[in-house]
C-alpha atoms as a PDB file:
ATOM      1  CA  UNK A   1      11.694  28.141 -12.448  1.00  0.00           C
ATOM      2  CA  UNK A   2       9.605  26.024 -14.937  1.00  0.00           C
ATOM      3  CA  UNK A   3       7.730  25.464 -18.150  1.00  0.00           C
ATOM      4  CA  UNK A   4       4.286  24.413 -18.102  1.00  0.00           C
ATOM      5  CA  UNK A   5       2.112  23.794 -21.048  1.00  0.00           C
ATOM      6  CA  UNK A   6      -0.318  26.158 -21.415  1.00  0.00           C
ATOM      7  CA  UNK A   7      -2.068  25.350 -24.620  1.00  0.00           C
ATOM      8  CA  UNK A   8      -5.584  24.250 -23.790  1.00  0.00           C
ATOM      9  CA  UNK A   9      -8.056  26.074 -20.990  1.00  0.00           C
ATOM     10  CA  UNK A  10      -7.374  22.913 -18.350  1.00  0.00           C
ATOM     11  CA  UNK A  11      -3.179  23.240 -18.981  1.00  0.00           C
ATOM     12  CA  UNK A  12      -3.837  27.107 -18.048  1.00  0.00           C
ATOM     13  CA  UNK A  13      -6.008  26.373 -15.015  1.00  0.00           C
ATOM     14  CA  UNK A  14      -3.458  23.960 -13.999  1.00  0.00           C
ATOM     15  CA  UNK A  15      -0.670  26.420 -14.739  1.00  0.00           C
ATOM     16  CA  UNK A  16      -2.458  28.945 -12.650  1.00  0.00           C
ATOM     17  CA  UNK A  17      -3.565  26.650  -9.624  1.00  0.00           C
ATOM     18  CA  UNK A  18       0.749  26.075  -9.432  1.00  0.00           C
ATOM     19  CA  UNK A  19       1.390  29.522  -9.487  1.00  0.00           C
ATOM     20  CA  UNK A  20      -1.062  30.389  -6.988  1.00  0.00           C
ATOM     21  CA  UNK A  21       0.681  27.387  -4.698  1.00  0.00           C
ATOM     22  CA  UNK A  22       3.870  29.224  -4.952  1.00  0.00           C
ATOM     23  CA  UNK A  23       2.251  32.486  -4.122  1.00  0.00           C
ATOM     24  CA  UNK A  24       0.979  30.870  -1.186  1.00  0.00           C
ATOM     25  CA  UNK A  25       3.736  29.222  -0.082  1.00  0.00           C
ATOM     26  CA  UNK A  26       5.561  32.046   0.404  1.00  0.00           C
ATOM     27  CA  UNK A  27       7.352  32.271  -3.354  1.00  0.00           C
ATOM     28  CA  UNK A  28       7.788  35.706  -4.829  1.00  0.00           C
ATOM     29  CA  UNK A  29       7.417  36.245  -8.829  1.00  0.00           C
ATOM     30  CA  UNK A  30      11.308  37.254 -10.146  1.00  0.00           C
ATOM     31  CA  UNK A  31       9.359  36.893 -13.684  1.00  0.00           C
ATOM     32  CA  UNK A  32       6.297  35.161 -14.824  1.00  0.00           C
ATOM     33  CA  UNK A  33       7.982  31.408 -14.269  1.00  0.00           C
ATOM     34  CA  UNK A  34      10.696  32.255 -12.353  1.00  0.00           C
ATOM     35  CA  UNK A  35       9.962  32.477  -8.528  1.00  0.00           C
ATOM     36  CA  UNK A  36      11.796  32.789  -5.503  1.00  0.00           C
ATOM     37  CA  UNK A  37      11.451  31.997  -1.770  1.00  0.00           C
ATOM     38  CA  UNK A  38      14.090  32.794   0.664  1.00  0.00           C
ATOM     39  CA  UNK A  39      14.957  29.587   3.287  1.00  0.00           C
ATOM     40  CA  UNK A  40      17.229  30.319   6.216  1.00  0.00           C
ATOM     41  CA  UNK A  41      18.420  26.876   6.688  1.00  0.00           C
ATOM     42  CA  UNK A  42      19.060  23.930   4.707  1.00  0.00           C
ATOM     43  CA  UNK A  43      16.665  22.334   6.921  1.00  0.00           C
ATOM     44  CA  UNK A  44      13.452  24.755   5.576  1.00  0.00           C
ATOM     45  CA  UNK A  45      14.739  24.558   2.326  1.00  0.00           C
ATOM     46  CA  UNK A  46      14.469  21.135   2.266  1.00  0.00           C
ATOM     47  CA  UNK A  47      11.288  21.178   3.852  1.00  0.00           C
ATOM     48  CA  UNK A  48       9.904  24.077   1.175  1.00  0.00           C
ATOM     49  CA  UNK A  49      11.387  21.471  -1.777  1.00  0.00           C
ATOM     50  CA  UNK A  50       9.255  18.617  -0.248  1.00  0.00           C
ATOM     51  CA  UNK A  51       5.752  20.620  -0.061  1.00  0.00           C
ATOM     52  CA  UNK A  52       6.819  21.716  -3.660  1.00  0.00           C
ATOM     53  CA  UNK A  53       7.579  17.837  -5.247  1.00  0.00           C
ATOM     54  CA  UNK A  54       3.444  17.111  -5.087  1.00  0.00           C
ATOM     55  CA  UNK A  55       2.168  20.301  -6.746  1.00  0.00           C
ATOM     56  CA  UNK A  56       4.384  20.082  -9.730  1.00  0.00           C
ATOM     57  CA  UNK A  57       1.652  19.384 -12.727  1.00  0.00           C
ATOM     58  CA  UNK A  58       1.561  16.284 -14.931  1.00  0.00           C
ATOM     59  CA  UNK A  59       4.297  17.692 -18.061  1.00  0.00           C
ATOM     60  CA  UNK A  60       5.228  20.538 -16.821  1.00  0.00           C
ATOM     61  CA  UNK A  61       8.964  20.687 -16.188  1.00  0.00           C
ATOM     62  CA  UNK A  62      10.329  22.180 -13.051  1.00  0.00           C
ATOM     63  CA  UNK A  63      13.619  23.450 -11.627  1.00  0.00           C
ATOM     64  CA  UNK A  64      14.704  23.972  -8.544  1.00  0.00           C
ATOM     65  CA  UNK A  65      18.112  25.362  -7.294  1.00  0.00           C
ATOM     66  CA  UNK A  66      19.408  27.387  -4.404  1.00  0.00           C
ATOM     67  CA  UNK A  67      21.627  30.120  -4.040  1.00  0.00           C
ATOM     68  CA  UNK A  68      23.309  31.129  -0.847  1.00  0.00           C
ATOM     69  CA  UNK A  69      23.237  35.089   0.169  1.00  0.00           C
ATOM     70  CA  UNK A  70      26.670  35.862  -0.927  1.00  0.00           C
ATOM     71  CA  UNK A  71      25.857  34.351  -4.310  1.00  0.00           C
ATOM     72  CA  UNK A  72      22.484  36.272  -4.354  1.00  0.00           C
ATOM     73  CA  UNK A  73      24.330  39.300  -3.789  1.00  0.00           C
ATOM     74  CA  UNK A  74      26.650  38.958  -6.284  1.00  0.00           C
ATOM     75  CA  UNK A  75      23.545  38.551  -8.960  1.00  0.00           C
ATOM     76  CA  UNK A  76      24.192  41.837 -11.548  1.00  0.00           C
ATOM     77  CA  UNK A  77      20.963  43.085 -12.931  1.00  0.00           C
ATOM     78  CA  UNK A  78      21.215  44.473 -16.457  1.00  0.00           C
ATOM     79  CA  UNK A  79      18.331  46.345 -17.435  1.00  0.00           C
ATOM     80  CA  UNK A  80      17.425  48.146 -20.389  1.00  0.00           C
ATOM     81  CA  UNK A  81      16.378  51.857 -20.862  1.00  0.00           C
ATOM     82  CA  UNK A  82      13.239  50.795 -22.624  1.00  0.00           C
ATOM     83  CA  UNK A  83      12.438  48.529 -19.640  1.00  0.00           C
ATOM     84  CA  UNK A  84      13.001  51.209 -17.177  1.00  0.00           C
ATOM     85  CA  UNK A  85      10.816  53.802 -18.872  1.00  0.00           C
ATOM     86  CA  UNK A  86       7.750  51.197 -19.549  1.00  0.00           C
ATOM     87  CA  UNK A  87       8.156  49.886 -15.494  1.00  0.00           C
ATOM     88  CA  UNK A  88       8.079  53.870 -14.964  1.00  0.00           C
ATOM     89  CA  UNK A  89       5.056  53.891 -16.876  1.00  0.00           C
ATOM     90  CA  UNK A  90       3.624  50.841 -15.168  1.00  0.00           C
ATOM     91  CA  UNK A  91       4.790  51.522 -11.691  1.00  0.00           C
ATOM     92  CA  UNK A  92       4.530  55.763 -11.719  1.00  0.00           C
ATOM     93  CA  UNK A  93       6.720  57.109  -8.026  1.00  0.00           C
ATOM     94  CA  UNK A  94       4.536  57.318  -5.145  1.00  0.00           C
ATOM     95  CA  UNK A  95       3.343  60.987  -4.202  1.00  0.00           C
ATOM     96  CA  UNK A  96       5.345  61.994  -0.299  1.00  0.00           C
ATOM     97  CA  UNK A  97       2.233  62.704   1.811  1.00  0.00           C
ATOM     98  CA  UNK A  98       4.800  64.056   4.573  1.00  0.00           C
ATOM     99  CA  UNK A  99       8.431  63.730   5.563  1.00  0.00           C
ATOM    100  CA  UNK A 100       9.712  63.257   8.896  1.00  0.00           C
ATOM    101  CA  UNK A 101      12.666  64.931  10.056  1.00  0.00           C
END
């Protein structure tokens, strides 16, 4: 996760080049600063930490920390009625174009 300052156009375009790394990379967006990249090993997590180290920008303030599966699974997701219905909005059910039985 991490806070990047964002205040004039080159802090965005620098903001933006780092997300786009992470995209990249193999990161997926949990929320806008928050991203996530699974490692199987503590050898490629290691490795994914090291590729990360030279991309972080000038004052921006980074955070890295791993969780194992079990912890991951025992991650409780509260989310709000109001969130649901706008991500409803947002994100409408696909149409079934068939079903296979």
């Amino acid at each position: 996760m991490f806070d990047l300052p964002v205040m004039t156009t080159k802090e965005r375009k620098t903001a933006t080049k780092f997300r786009k790394f992470l995209l990249d990379d193999g990161y997926a967006m949990a929320q806008y600063s928050v991203y996530m990249r699974f490692c199987g090993s503590y050898e490629a997590m290691e490795k994914h930490t090291k590729r990360l180290l030279p991309e972080v920008p000038e004052g921006g303030n980074v955070k890295v920390f791993f969780l194992t599966e079990k912890q991951w699974e025992k991650a409780i997701n509260c989310v709000g009625q109001e969130y649901l219905e706008k991500k409803q909005q947002i994100d409408p059910e696909q149409p079934k174009l068939f079903a296979v039985w």
